[in-house]
C-alpha atoms as a PDB file:
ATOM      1  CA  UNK A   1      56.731   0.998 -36.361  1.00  0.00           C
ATOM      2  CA  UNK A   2      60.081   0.196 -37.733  1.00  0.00           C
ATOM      3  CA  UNK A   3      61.827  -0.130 -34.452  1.00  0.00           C
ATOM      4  CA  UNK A   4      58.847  -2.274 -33.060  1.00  0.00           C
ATOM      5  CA  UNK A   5      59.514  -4.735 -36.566  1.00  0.00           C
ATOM      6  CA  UNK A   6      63.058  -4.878 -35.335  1.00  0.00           C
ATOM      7  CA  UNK A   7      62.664  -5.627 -31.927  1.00  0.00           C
ATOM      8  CA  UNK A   8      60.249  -8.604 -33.052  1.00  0.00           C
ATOM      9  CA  UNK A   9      62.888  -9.822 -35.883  1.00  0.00           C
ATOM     10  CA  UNK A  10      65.221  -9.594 -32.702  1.00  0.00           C
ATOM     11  CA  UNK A  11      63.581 -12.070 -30.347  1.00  0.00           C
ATOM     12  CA  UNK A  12      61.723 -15.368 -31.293  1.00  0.00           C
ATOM     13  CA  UNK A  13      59.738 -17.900 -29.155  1.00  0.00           C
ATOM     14  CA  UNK A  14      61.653 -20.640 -27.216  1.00  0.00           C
ATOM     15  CA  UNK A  15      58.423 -22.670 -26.124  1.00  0.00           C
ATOM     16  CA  UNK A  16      56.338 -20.541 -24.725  1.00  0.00           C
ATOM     17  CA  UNK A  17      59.405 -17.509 -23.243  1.00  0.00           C
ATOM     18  CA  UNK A  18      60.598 -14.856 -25.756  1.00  0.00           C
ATOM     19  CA  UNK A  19      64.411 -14.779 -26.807  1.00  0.00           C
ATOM     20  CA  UNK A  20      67.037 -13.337 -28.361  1.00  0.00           C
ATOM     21  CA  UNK A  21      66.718 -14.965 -31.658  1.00  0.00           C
ATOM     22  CA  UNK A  22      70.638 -15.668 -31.926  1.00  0.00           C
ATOM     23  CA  UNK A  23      70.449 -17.501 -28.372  1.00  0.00           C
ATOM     24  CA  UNK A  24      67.696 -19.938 -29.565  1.00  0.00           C
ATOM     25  CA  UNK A  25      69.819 -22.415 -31.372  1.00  0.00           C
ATOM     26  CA  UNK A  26      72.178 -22.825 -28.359  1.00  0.00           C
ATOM     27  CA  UNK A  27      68.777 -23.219 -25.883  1.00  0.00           C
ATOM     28  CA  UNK A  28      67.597 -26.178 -28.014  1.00  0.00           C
ATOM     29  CA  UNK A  29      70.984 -27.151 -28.611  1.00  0.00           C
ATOM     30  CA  UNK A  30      71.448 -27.551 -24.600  1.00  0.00           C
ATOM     31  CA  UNK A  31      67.701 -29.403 -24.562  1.00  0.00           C
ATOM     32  CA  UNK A  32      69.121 -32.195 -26.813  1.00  0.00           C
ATOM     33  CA  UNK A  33      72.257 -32.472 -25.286  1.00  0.00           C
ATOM     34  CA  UNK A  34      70.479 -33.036 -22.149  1.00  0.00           C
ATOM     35  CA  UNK A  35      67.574 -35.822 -23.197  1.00  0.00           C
ATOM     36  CA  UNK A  36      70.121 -37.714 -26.367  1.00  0.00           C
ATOM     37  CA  UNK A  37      70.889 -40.506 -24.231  1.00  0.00           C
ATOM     38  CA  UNK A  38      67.501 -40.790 -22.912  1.00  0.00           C
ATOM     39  CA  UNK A  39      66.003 -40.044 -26.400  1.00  0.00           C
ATOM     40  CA  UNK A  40      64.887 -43.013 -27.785  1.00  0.00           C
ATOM     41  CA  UNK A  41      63.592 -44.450 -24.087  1.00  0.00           C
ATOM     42  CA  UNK A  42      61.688 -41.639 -23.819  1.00  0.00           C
ATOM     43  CA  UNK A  43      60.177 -41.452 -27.374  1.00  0.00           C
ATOM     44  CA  UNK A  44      58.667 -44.983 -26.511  1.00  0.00           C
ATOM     45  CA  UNK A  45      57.314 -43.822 -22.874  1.00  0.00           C
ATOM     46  CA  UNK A  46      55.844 -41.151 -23.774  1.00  0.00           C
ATOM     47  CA  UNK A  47      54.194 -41.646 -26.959  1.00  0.00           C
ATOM     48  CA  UNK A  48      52.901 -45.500 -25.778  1.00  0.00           C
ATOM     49  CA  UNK A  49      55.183 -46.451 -28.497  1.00  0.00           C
ATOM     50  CA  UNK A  50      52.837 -44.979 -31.042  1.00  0.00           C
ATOM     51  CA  UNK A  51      56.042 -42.952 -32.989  1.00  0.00           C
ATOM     52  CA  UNK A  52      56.856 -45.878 -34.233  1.00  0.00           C
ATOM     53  CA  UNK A  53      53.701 -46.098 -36.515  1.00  0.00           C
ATOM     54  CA  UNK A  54      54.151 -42.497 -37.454  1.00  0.00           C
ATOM     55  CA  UNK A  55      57.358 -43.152 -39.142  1.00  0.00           C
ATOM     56  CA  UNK A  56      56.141 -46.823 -40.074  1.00  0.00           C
ATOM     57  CA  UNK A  57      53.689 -44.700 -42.346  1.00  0.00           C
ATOM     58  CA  UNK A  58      56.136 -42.045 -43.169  1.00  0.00           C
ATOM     59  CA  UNK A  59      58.401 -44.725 -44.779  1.00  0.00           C
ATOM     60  CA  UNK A  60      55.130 -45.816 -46.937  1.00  0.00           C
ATOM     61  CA  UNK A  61      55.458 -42.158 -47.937  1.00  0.00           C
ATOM     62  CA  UNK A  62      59.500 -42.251 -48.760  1.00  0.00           C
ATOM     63  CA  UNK A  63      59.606 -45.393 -50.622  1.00  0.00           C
ATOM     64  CA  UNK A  64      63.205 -45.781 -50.778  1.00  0.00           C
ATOM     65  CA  UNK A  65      64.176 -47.072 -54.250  1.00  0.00           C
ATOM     66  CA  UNK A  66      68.055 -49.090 -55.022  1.00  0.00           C
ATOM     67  CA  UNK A  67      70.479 -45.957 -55.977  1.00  0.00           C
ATOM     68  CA  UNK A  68      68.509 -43.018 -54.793  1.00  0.00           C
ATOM     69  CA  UNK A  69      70.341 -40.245 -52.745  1.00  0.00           C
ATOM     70  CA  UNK A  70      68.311 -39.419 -49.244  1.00  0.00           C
ATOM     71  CA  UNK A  71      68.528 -36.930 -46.335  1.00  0.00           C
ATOM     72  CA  UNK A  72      67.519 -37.581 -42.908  1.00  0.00           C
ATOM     73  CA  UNK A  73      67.268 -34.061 -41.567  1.00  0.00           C
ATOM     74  CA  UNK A  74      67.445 -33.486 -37.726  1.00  0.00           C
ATOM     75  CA  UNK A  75      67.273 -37.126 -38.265  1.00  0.00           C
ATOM     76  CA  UNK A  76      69.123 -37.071 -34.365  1.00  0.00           C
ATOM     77  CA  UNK A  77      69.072 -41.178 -33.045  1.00  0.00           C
ATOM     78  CA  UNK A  78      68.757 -42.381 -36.763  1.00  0.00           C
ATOM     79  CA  UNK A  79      64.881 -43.954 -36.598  1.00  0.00           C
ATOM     80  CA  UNK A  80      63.875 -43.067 -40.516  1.00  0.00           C
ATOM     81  CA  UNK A  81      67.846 -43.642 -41.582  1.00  0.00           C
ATOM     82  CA  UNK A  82      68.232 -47.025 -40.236  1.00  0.00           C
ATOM     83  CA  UNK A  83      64.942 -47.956 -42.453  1.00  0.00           C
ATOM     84  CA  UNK A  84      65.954 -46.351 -45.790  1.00  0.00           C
ATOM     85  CA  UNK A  85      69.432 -46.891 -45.888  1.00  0.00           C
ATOM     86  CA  UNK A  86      69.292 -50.852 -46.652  1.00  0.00           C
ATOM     87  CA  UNK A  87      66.300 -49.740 -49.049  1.00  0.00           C
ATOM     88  CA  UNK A  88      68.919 -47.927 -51.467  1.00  0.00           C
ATOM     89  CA  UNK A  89      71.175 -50.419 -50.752  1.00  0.00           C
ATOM     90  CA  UNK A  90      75.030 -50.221 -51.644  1.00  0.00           C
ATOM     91  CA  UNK A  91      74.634 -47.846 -54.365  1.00  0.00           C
ATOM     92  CA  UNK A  92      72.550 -45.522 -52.891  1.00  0.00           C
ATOM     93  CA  UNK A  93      73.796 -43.024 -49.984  1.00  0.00           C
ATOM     94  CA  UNK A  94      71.761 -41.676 -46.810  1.00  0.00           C
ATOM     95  CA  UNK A  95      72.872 -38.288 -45.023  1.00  0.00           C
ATOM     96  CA  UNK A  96      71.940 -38.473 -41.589  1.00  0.00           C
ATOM     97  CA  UNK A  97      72.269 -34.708 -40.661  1.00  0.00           C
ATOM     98  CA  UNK A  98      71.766 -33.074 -37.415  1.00  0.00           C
ATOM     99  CA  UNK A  99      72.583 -29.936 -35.612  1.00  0.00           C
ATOM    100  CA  UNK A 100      73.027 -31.392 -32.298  1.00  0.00           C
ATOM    101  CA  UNK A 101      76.479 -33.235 -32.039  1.00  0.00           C
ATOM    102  CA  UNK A 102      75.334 -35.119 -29.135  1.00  0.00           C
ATOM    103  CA  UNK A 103      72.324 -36.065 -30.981  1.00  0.00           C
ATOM    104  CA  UNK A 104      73.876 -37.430 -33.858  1.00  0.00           C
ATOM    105  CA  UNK A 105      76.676 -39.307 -32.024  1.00  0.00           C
ATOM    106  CA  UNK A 106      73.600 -41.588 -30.480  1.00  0.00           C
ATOM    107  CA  UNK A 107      72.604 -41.804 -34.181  1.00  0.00           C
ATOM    108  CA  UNK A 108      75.818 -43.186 -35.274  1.00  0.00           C
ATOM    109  CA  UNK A 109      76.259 -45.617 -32.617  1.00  0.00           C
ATOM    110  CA  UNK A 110      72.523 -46.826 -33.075  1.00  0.00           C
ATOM    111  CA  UNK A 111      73.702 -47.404 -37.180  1.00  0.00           C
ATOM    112  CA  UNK A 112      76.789 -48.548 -36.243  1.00  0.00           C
ATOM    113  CA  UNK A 113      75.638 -51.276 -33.479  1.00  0.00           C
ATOM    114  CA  UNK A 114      73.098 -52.405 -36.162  1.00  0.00           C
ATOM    115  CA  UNK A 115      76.055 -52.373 -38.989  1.00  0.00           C
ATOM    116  CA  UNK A 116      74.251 -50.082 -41.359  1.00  0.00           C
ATOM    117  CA  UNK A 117      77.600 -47.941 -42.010  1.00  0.00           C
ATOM    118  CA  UNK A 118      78.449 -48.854 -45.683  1.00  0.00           C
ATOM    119  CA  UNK A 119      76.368 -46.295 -47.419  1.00  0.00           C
ATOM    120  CA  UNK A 120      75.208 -43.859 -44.692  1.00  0.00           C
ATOM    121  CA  UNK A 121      77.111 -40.613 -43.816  1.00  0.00           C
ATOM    122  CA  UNK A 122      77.076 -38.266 -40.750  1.00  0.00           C
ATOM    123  CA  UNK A 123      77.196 -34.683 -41.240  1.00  0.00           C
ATOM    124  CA  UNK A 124      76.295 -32.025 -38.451  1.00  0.00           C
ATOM    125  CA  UNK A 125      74.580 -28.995 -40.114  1.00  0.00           C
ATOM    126  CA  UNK A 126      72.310 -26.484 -39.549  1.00  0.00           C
ATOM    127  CA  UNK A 127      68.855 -26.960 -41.587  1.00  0.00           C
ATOM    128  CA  UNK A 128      68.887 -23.335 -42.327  1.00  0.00           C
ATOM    129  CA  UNK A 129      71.717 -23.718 -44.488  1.00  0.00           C
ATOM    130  CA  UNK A 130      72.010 -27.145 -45.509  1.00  0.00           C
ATOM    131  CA  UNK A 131      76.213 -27.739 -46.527  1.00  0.00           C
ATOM    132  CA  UNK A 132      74.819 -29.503 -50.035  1.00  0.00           C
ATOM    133  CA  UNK A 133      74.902 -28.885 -53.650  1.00  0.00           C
ATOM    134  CA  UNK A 134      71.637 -28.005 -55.386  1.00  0.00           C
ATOM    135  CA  UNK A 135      69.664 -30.483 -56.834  1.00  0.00           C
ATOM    136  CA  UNK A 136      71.399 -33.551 -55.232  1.00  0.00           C
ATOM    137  CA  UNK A 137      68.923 -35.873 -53.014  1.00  0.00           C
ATOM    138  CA  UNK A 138      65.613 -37.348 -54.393  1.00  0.00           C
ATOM    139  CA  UNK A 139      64.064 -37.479 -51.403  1.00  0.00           C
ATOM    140  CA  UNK A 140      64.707 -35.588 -48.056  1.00  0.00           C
ATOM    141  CA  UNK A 141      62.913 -36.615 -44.700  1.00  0.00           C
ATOM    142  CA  UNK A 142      62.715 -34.447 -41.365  1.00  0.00           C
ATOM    143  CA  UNK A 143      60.866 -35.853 -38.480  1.00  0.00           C
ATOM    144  CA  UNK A 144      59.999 -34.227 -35.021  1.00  0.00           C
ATOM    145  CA  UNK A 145      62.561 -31.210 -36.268  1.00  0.00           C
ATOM    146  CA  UNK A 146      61.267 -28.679 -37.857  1.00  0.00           C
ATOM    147  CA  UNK A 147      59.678 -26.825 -34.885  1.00  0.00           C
ATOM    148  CA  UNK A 148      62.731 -26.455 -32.836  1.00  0.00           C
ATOM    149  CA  UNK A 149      64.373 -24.641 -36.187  1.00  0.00           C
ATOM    150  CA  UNK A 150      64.629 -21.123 -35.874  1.00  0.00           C
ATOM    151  CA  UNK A 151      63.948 -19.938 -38.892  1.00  0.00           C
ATOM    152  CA  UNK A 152      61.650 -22.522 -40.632  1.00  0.00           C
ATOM    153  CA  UNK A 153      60.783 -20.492 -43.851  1.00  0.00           C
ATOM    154  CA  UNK A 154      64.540 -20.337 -44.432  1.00  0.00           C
ATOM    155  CA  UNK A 155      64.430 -24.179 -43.410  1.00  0.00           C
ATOM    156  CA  UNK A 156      62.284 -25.202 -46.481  1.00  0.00           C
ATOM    157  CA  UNK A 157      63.693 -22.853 -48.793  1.00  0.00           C
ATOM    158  CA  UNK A 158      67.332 -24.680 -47.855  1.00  0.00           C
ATOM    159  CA  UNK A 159      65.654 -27.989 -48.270  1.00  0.00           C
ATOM    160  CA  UNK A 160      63.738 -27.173 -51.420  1.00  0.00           C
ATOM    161  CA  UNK A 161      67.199 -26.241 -53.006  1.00  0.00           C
ATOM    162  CA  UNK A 162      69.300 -29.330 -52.538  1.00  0.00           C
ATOM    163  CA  UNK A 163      66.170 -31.598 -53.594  1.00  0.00           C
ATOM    164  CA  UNK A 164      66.142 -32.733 -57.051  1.00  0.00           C
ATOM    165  CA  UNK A 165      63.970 -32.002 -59.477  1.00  0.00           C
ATOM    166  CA  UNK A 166      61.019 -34.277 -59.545  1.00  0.00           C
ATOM    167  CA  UNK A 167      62.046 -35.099 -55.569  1.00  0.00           C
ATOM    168  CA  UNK A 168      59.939 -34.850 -52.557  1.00  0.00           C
ATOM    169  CA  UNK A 169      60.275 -33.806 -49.353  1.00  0.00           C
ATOM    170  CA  UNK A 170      58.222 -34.762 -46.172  1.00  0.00           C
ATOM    171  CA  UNK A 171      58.043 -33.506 -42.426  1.00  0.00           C
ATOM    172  CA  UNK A 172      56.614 -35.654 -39.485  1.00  0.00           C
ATOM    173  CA  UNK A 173      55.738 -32.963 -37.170  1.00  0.00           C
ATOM    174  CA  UNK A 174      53.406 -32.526 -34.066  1.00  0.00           C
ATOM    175  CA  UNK A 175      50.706 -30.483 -35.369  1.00  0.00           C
ATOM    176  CA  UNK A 176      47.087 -29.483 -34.222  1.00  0.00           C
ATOM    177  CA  UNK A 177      44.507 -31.999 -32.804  1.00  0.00           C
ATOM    178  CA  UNK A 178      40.965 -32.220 -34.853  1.00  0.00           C
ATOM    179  CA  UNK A 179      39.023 -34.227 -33.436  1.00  0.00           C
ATOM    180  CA  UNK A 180      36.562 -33.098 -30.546  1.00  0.00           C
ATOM    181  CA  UNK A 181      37.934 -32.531 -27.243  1.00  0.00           C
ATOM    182  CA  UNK A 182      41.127 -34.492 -27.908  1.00  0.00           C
ATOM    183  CA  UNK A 183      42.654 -31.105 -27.503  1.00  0.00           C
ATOM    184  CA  UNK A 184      41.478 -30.587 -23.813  1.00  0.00           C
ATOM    185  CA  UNK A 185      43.075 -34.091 -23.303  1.00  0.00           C
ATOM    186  CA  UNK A 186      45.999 -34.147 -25.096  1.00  0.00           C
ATOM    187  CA  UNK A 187      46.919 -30.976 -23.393  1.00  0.00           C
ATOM    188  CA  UNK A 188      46.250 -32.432 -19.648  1.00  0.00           C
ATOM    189  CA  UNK A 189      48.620 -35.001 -20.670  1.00  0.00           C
ATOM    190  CA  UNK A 190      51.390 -32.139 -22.739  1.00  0.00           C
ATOM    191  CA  UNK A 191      51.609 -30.190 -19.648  1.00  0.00           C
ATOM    192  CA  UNK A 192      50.698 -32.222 -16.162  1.00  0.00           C
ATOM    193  CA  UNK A 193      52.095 -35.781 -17.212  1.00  0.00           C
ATOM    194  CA  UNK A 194      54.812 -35.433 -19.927  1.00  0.00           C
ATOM    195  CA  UNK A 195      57.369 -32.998 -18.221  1.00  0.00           C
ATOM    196  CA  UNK A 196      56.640 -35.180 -14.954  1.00  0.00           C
ATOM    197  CA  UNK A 197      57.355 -38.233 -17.050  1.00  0.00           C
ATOM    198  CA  UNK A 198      61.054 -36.285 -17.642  1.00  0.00           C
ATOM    199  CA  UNK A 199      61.470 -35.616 -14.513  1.00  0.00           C
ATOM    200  CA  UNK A 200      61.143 -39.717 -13.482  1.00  0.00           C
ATOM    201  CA  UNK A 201      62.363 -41.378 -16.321  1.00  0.00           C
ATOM    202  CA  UNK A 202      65.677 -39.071 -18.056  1.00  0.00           C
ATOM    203  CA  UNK A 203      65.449 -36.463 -14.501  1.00  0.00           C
ATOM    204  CA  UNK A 204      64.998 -33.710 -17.277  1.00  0.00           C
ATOM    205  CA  UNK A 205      61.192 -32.187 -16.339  1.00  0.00           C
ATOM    206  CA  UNK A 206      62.312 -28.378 -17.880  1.00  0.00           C
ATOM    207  CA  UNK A 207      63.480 -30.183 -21.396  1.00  0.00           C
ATOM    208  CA  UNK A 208      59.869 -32.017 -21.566  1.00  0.00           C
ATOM    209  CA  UNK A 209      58.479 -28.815 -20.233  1.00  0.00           C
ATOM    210  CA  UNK A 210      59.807 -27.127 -23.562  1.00  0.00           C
ATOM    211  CA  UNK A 211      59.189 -30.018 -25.494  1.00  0.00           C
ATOM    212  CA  UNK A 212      55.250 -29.306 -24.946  1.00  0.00           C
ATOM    213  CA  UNK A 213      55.325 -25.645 -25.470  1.00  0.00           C
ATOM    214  CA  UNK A 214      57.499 -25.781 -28.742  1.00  0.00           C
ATOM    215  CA  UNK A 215      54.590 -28.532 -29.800  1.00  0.00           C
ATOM    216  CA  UNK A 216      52.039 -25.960 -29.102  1.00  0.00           C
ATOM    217  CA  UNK A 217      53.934 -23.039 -31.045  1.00  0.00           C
ATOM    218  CA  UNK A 218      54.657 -25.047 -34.355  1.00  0.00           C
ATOM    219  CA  UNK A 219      52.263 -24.176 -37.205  1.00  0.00           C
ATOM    220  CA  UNK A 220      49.043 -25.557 -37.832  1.00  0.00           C
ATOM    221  CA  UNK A 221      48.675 -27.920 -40.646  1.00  0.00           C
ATOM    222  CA  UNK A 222      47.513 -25.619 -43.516  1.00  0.00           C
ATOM    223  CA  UNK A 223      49.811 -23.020 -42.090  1.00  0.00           C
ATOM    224  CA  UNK A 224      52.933 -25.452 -43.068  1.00  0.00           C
ATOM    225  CA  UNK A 225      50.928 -26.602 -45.936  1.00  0.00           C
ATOM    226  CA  UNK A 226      51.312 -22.870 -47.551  1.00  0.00           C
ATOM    227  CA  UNK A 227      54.773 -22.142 -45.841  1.00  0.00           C
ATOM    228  CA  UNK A 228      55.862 -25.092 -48.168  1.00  0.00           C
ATOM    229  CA  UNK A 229      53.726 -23.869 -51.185  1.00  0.00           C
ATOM    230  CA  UNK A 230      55.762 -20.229 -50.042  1.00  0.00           C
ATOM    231  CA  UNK A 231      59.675 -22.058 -50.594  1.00  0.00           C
ATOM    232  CA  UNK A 232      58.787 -23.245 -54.128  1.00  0.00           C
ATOM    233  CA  UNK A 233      57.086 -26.644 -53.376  1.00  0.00           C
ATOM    234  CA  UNK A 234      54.391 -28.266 -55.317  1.00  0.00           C
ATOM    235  CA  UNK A 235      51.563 -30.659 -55.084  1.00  0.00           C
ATOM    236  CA  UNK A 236      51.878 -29.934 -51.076  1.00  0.00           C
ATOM    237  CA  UNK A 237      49.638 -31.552 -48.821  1.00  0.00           C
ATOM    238  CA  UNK A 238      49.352 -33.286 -45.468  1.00  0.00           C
ATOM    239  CA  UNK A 239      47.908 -36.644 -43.820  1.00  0.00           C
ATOM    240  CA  UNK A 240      47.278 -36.143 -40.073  1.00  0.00           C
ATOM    241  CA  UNK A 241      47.604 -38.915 -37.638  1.00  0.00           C
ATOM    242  CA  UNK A 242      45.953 -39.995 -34.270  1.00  0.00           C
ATOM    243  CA  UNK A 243      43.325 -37.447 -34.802  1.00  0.00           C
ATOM    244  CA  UNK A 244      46.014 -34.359 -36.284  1.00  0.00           C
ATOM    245  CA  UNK A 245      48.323 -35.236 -32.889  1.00  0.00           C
ATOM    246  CA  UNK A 246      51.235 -35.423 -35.616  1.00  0.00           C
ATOM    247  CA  UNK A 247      50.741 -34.719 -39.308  1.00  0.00           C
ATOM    248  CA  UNK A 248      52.533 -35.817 -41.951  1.00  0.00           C
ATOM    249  CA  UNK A 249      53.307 -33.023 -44.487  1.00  0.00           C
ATOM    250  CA  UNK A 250      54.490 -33.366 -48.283  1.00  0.00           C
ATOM    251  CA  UNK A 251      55.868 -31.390 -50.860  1.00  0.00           C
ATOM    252  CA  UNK A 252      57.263 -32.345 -54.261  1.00  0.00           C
ATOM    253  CA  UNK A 253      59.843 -30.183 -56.544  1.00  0.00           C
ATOM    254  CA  UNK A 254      59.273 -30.197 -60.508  1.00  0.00           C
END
């Protein structure tokens, strides 16, 4: 039994293929290299543009206030920092963080080009062990992310510890369809159109290929709901969107 706990502590999913869990951060790492400079294109293709509603309501969640300290984790082309970081203005700071260097080098061209630099900072680190001092942001955002992280538990747990007391966190994730046969659907589309839709568009049909599967192996939404409860969170709950297609989840530390 013990060697069969090891073996599974060993290897971890990467989509729908088992890995050696060290190898699984430089497979995603060589998926985002691949798609960054087709990233945002493809974000707009292949969700009908709809993403940008997601975070549109995800920033009614943030509510950026004048002075406030934020993290955009895996925040890769800059989409949620380019909206808070004129929200807490000159005196405030955003951390756009990202594992991916080639990710985040699209994000600070994208801030630059728009001349948001003044108060936003770029710092490449892993989410498992975020390079900040307890107790420091008021409010930390990670969109789209937080299935392609290893180690997720040790994700939150990272988070939860840099957030301030009385600050909240929230992850925009793909989660679990609820309605009635939208699954059946939405799956057509996941695996027959979307890595096709690579393939044409960014020539990249394995990346999307992943893309879907890592979608499909994320946690359901009351399985991240108690995973969050789990690294110390409170008040944690979750507001899906197009039918539970992508769920917004929350989580407040007191």
């Amino acid at each position: 039994m013990a060697e069969q706990n090891k073996k599974s502590e060993d290897t971890t999913h990467f989509g729908y293929a088992q890995v050696k869990t060290e190898e699984k951060a430089k497979k995603v790492a060589e998926v985002f290299h691949s798609v960054a400079d087709n990233y945002d294109i493809m974000n707009d293709v292949m969700s009908f543009g709809i993403h940008r509603i997601w975070k549109r309501i995800t920033m009614e969640y943030v509510r950026p206030r004048p002075g406030q300290k934020m993290l955009d984790l895996a925040g890769g082309t800059g989409d949620l920092a380019s909206k808070i970081a004129p929200q807490v203005g000159e005196t405030g700071l955003v951390v756009l963080s990202d594992i991916n260097n080639s990710m985040l080098g699209v994000g600070r061209d994208r801030l630059t080009d728009k001349g948001i630099i003044g108060n936003v900072e770029f710092v490449q680190a892993n989410a498992q062990s975020l390079p900040f001092p307890d107790n420091y942001f008021d409010c930390i955002t990670i969109a789209f992310g937080l299935r392609n992280v290893t180690h997720k538990d040790q994700a939150l747990a990272s988070m939860y510890r840099v957030l301030k007391p009385g600050g909240k966190a929230l992850v925009l994730e793909f989660s679990k369809p609820v309605l009635p046969g939208l699954d059946k659907i939405y799956d057509f589309y996941s695996f027959k159109i979307l890595p096709k839709m690579g393939k044409v568009i960014a020539n990249d049909e394995e990346s999307y290929q992943y893309l879907s599967e890592s979608i499909r192996m994320h946690p359901d939404q009351q399985t991240l709901r108690d995973m969050m409860s789990d690294a110390g969170f409170d008040r944690c709950d979750y507001v899906n969107m197009s039918g539970g297609i992508v769920a917004l989840h929350r989580g407040y530390k007191f």
